[in-house]
PDB file of N, CA and C in Angstrom:
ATOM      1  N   UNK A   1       3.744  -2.344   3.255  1.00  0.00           N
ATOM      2  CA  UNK A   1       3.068  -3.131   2.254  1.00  0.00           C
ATOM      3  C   UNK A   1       2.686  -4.486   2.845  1.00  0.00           C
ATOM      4  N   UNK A   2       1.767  -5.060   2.580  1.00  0.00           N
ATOM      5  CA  UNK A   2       0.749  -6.172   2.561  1.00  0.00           C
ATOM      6  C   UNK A   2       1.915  -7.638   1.896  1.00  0.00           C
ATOM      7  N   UNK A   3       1.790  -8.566   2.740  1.00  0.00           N
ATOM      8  CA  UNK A   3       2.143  -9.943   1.826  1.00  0.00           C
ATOM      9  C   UNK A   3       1.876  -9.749   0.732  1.00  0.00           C
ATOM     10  N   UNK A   4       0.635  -9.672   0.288  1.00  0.00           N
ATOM     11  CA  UNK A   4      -0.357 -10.170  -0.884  1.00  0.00           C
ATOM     12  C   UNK A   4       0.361  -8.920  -1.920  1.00  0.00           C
ATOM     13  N   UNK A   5       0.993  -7.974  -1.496  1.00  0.00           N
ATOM     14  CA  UNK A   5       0.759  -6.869  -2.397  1.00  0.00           C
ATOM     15  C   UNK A   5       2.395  -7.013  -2.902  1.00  0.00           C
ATOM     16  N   UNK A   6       3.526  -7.481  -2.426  1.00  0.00           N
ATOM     17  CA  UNK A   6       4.485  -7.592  -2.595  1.00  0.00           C
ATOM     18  C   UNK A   6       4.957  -8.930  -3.616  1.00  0.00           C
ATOM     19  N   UNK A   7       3.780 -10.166  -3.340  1.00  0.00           N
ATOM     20  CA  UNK A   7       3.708 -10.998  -4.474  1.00  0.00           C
ATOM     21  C   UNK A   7       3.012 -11.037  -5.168  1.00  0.00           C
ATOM     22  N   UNK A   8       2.572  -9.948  -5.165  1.00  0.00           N
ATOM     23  CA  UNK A   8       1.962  -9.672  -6.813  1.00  0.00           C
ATOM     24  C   UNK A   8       3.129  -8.775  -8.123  1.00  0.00           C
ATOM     25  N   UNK A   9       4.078  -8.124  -7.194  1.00  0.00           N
ATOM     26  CA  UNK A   9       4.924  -7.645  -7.576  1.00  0.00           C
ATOM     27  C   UNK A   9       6.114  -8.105  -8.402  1.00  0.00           C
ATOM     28  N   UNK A  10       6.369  -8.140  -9.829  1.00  0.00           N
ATOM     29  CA  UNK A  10       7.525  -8.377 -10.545  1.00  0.00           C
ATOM     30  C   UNK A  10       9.011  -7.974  -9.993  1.00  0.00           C
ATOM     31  N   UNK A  11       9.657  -9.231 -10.344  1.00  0.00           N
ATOM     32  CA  UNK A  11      11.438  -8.853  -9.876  1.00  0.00           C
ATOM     33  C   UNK A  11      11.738  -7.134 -10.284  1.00  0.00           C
ATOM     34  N   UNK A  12      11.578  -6.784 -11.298  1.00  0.00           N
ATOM     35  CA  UNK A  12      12.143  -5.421 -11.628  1.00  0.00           C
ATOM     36  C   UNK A  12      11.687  -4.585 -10.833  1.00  0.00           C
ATOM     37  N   UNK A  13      10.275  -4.674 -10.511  1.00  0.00           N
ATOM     38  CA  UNK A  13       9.565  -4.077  -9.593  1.00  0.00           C
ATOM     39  C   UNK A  13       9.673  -3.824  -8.275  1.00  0.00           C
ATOM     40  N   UNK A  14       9.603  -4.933  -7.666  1.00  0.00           N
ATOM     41  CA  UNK A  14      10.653  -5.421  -6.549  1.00  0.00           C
ATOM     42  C   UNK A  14      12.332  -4.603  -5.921  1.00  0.00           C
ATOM     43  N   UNK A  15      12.904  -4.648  -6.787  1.00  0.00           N
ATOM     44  CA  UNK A  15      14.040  -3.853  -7.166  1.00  0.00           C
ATOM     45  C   UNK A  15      13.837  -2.700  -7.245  1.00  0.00           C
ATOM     46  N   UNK A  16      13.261  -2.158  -8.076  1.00  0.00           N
ATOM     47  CA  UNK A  16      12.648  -0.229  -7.838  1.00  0.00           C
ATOM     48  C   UNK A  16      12.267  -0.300  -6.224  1.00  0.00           C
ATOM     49  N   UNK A  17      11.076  -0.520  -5.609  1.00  0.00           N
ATOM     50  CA  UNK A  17      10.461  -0.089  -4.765  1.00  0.00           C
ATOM     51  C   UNK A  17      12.048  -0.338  -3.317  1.00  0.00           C
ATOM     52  N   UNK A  18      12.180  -1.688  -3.530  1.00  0.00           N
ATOM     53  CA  UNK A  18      13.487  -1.585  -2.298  1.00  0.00           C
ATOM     54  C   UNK A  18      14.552  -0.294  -2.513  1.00  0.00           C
ATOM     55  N   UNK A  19      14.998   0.333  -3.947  1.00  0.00           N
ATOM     56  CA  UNK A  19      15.527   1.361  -4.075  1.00  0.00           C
ATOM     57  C   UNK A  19      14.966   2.639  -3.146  1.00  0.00           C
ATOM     58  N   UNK A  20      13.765   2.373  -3.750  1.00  0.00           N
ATOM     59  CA  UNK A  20      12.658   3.918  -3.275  1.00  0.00           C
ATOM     60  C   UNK A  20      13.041   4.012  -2.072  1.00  0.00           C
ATOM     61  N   UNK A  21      12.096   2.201  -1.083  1.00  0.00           N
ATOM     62  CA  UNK A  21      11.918   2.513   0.211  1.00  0.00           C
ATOM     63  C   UNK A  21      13.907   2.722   0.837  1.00  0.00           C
ATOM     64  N   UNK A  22      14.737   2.216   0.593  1.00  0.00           N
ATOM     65  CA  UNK A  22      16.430   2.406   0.916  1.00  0.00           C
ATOM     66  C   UNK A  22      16.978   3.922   0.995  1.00  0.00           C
ATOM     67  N   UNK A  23      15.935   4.681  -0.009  1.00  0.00           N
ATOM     68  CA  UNK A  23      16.494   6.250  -0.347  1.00  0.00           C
ATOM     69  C   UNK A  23      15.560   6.745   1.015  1.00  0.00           C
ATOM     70  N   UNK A  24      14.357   6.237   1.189  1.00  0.00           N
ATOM     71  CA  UNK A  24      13.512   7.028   2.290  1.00  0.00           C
ATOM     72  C   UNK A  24      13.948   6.819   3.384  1.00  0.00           C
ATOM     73  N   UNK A  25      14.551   5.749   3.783  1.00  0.00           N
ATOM     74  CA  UNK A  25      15.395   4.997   5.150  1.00  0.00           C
ATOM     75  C   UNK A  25      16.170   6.066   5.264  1.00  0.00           C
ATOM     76  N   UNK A  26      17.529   6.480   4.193  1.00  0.00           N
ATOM     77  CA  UNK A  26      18.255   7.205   4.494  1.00  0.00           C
ATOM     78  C   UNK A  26      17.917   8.511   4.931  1.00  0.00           C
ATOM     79  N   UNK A  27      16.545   9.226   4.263  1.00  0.00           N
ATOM     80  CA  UNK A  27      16.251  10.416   4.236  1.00  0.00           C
ATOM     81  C   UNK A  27      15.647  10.387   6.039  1.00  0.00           C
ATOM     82  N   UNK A  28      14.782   9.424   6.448  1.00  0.00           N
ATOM     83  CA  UNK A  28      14.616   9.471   7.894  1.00  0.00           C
ATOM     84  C   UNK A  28      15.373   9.208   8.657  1.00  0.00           C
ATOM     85  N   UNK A  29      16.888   8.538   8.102  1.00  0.00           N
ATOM     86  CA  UNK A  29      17.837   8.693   9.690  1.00  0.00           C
ATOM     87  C   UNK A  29      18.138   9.585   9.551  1.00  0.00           C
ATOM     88  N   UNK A  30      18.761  10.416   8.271  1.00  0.00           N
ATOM     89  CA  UNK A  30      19.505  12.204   8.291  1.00  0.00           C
ATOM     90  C   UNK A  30      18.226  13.069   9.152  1.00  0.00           C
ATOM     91  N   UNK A  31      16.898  13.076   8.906  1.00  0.00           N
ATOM     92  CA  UNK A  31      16.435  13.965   9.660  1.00  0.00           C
ATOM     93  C   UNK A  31      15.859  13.593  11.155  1.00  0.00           C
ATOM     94  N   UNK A  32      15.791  12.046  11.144  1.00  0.00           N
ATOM     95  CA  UNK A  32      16.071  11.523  13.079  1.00  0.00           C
ATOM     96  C   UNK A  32      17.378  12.903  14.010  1.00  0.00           C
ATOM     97  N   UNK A  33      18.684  12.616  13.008  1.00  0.00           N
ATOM     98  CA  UNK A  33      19.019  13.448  13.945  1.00  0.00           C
ATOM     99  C   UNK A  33      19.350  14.840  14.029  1.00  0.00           C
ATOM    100  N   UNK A  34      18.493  15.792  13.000  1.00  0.00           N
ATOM    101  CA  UNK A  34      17.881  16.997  13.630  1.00  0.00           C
ATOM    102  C   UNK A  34      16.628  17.017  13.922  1.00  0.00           C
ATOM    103  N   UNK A  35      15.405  16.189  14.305  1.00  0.00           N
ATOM    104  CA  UNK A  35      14.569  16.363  15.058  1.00  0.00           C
ATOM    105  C   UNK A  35      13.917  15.024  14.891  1.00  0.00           C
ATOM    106  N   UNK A  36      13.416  14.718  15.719  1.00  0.00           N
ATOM    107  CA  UNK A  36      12.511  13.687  16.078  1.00  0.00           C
ATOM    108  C   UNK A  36      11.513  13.547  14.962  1.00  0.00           C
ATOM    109  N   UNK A  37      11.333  12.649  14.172  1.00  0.00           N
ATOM    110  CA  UNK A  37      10.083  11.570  13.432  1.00  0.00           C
ATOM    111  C   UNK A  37       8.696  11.740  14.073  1.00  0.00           C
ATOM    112  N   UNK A  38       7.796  12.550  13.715  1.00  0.00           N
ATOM    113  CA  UNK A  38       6.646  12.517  13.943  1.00  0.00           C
ATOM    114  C   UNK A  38       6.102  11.002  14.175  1.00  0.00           C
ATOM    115  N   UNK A  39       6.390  10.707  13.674  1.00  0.00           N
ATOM    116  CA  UNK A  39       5.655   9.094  13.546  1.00  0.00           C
ATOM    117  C   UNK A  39       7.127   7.781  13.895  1.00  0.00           C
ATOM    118  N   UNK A  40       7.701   7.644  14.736  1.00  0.00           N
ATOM    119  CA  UNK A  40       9.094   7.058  14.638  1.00  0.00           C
ATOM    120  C   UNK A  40       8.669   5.468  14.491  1.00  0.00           C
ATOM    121  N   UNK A  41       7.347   4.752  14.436  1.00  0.00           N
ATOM    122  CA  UNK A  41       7.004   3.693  13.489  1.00  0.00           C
ATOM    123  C   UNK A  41       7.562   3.570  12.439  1.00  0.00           C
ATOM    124  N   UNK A  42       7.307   4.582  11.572  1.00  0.00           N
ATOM    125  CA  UNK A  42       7.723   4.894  10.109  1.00  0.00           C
ATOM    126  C   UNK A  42       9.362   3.881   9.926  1.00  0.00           C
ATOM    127  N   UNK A  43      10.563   4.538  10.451  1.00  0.00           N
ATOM    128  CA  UNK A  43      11.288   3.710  10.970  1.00  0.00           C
ATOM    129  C   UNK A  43      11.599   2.311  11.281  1.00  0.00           C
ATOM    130  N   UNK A  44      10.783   1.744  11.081  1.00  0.00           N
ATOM    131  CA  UNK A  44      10.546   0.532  12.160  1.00  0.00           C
ATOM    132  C   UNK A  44      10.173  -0.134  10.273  1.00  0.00           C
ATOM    133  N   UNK A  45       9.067   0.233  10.026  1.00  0.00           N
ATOM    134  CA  UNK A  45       8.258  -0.193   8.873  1.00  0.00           C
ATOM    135  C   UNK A  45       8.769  -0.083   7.636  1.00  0.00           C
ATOM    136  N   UNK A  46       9.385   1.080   7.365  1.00  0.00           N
ATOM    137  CA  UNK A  46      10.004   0.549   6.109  1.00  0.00           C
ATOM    138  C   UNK A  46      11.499  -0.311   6.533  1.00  0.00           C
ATOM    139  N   UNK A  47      12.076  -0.486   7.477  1.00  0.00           N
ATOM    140  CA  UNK A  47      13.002  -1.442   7.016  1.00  0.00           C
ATOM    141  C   UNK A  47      12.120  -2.945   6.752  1.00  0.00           C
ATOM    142  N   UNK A  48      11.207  -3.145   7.506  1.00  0.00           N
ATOM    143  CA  UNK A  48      10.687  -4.387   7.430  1.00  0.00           C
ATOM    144  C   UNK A  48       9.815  -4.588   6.081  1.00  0.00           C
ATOM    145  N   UNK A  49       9.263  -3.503   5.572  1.00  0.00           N
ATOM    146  CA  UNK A  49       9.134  -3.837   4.037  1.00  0.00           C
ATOM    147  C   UNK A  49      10.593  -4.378   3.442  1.00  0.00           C
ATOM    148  N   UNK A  50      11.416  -3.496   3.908  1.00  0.00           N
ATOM    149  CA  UNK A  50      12.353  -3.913   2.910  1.00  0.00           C
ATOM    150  C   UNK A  50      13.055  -5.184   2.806  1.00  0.00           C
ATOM    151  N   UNK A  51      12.503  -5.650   3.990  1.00  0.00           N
ATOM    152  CA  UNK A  51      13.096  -7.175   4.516  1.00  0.00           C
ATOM    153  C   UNK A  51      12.260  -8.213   3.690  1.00  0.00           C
ATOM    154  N   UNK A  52      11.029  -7.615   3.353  1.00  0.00           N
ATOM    155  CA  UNK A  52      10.057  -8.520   3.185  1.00  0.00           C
ATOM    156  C   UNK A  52      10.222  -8.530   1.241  1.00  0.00           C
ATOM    157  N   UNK A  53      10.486  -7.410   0.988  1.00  0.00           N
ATOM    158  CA  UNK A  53      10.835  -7.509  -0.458  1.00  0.00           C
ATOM    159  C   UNK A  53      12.283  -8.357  -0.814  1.00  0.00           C
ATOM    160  N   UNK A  54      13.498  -8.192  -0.181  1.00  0.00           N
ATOM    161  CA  UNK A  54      14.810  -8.810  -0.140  1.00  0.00           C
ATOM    162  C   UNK A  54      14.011 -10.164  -0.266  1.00  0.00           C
ATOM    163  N   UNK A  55      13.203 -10.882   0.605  1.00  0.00           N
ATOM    164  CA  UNK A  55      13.065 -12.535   1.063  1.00  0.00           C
ATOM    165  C   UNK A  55      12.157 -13.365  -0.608  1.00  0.00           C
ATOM    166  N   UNK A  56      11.300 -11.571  -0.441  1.00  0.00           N
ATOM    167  CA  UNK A  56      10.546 -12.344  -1.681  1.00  0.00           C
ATOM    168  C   UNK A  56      11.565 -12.494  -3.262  1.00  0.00           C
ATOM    169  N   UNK A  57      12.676 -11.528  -3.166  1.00  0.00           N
ATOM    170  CA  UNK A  57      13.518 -11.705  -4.398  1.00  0.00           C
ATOM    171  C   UNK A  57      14.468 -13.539  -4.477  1.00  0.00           C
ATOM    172  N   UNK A  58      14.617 -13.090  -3.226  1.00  0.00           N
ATOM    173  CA  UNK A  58      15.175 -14.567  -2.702  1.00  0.00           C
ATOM    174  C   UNK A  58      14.474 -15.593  -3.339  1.00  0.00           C
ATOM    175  N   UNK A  59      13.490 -15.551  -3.124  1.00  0.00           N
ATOM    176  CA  UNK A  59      12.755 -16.658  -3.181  1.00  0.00           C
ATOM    177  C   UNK A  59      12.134 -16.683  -4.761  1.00  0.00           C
ATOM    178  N   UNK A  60      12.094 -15.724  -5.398  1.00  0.00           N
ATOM    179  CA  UNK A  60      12.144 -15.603  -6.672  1.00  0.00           C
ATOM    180  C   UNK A  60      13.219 -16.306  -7.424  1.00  0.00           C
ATOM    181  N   UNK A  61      14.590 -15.950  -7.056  1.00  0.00           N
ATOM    182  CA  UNK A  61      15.726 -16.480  -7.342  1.00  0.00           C
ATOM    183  C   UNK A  61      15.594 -17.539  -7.567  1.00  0.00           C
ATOM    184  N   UNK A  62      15.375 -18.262  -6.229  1.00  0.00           N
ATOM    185  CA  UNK A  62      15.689 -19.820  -5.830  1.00  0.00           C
ATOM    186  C   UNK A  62      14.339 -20.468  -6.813  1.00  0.00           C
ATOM    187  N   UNK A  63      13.500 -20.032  -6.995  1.00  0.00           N
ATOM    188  CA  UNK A  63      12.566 -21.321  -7.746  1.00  0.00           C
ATOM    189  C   UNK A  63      12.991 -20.915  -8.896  1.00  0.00           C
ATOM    190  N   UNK A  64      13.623 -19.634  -9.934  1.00  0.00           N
ATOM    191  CA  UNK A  64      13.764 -19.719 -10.661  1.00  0.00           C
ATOM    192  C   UNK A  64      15.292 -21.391 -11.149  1.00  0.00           C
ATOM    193  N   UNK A  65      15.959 -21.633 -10.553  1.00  0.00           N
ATOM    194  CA  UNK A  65      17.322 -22.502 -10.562  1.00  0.00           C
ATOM    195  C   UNK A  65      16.611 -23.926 -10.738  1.00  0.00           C
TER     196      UNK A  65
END
């Protein structure tokens, strides 16, 4: 996902999708090790969405205080 597309995104929202992308993380390391990731980017990319959604909750947080 896009900067732009992640702050457009509501806290609750926010929260679902890091669920989603956390369940797909798991589902590509269980099948990393019976066979190799067509695409082993994939990997790479959703943790860093998920980094990028965590920072934006953060930061949701903090201006809310």
């Amino acid at each position: 996902m896009k900067k732009y597309e992640i702050a457009a995104l509501s806290t609750q929202e926010l929260m679902d999708k890091i669920r989603q992308l956390e369940e797909r993380l798991a589902d590509i390391r269980f099948y990393q090790v019976i066979e190799q990731p067509q695409n082993p980017m994939v990997f790479r990319n959703s943790r860093r969405d998920i980094a990028r959604m965590k920072h934006r909750l953060h930061q949701l947080a903090s201006a809310e205080k």
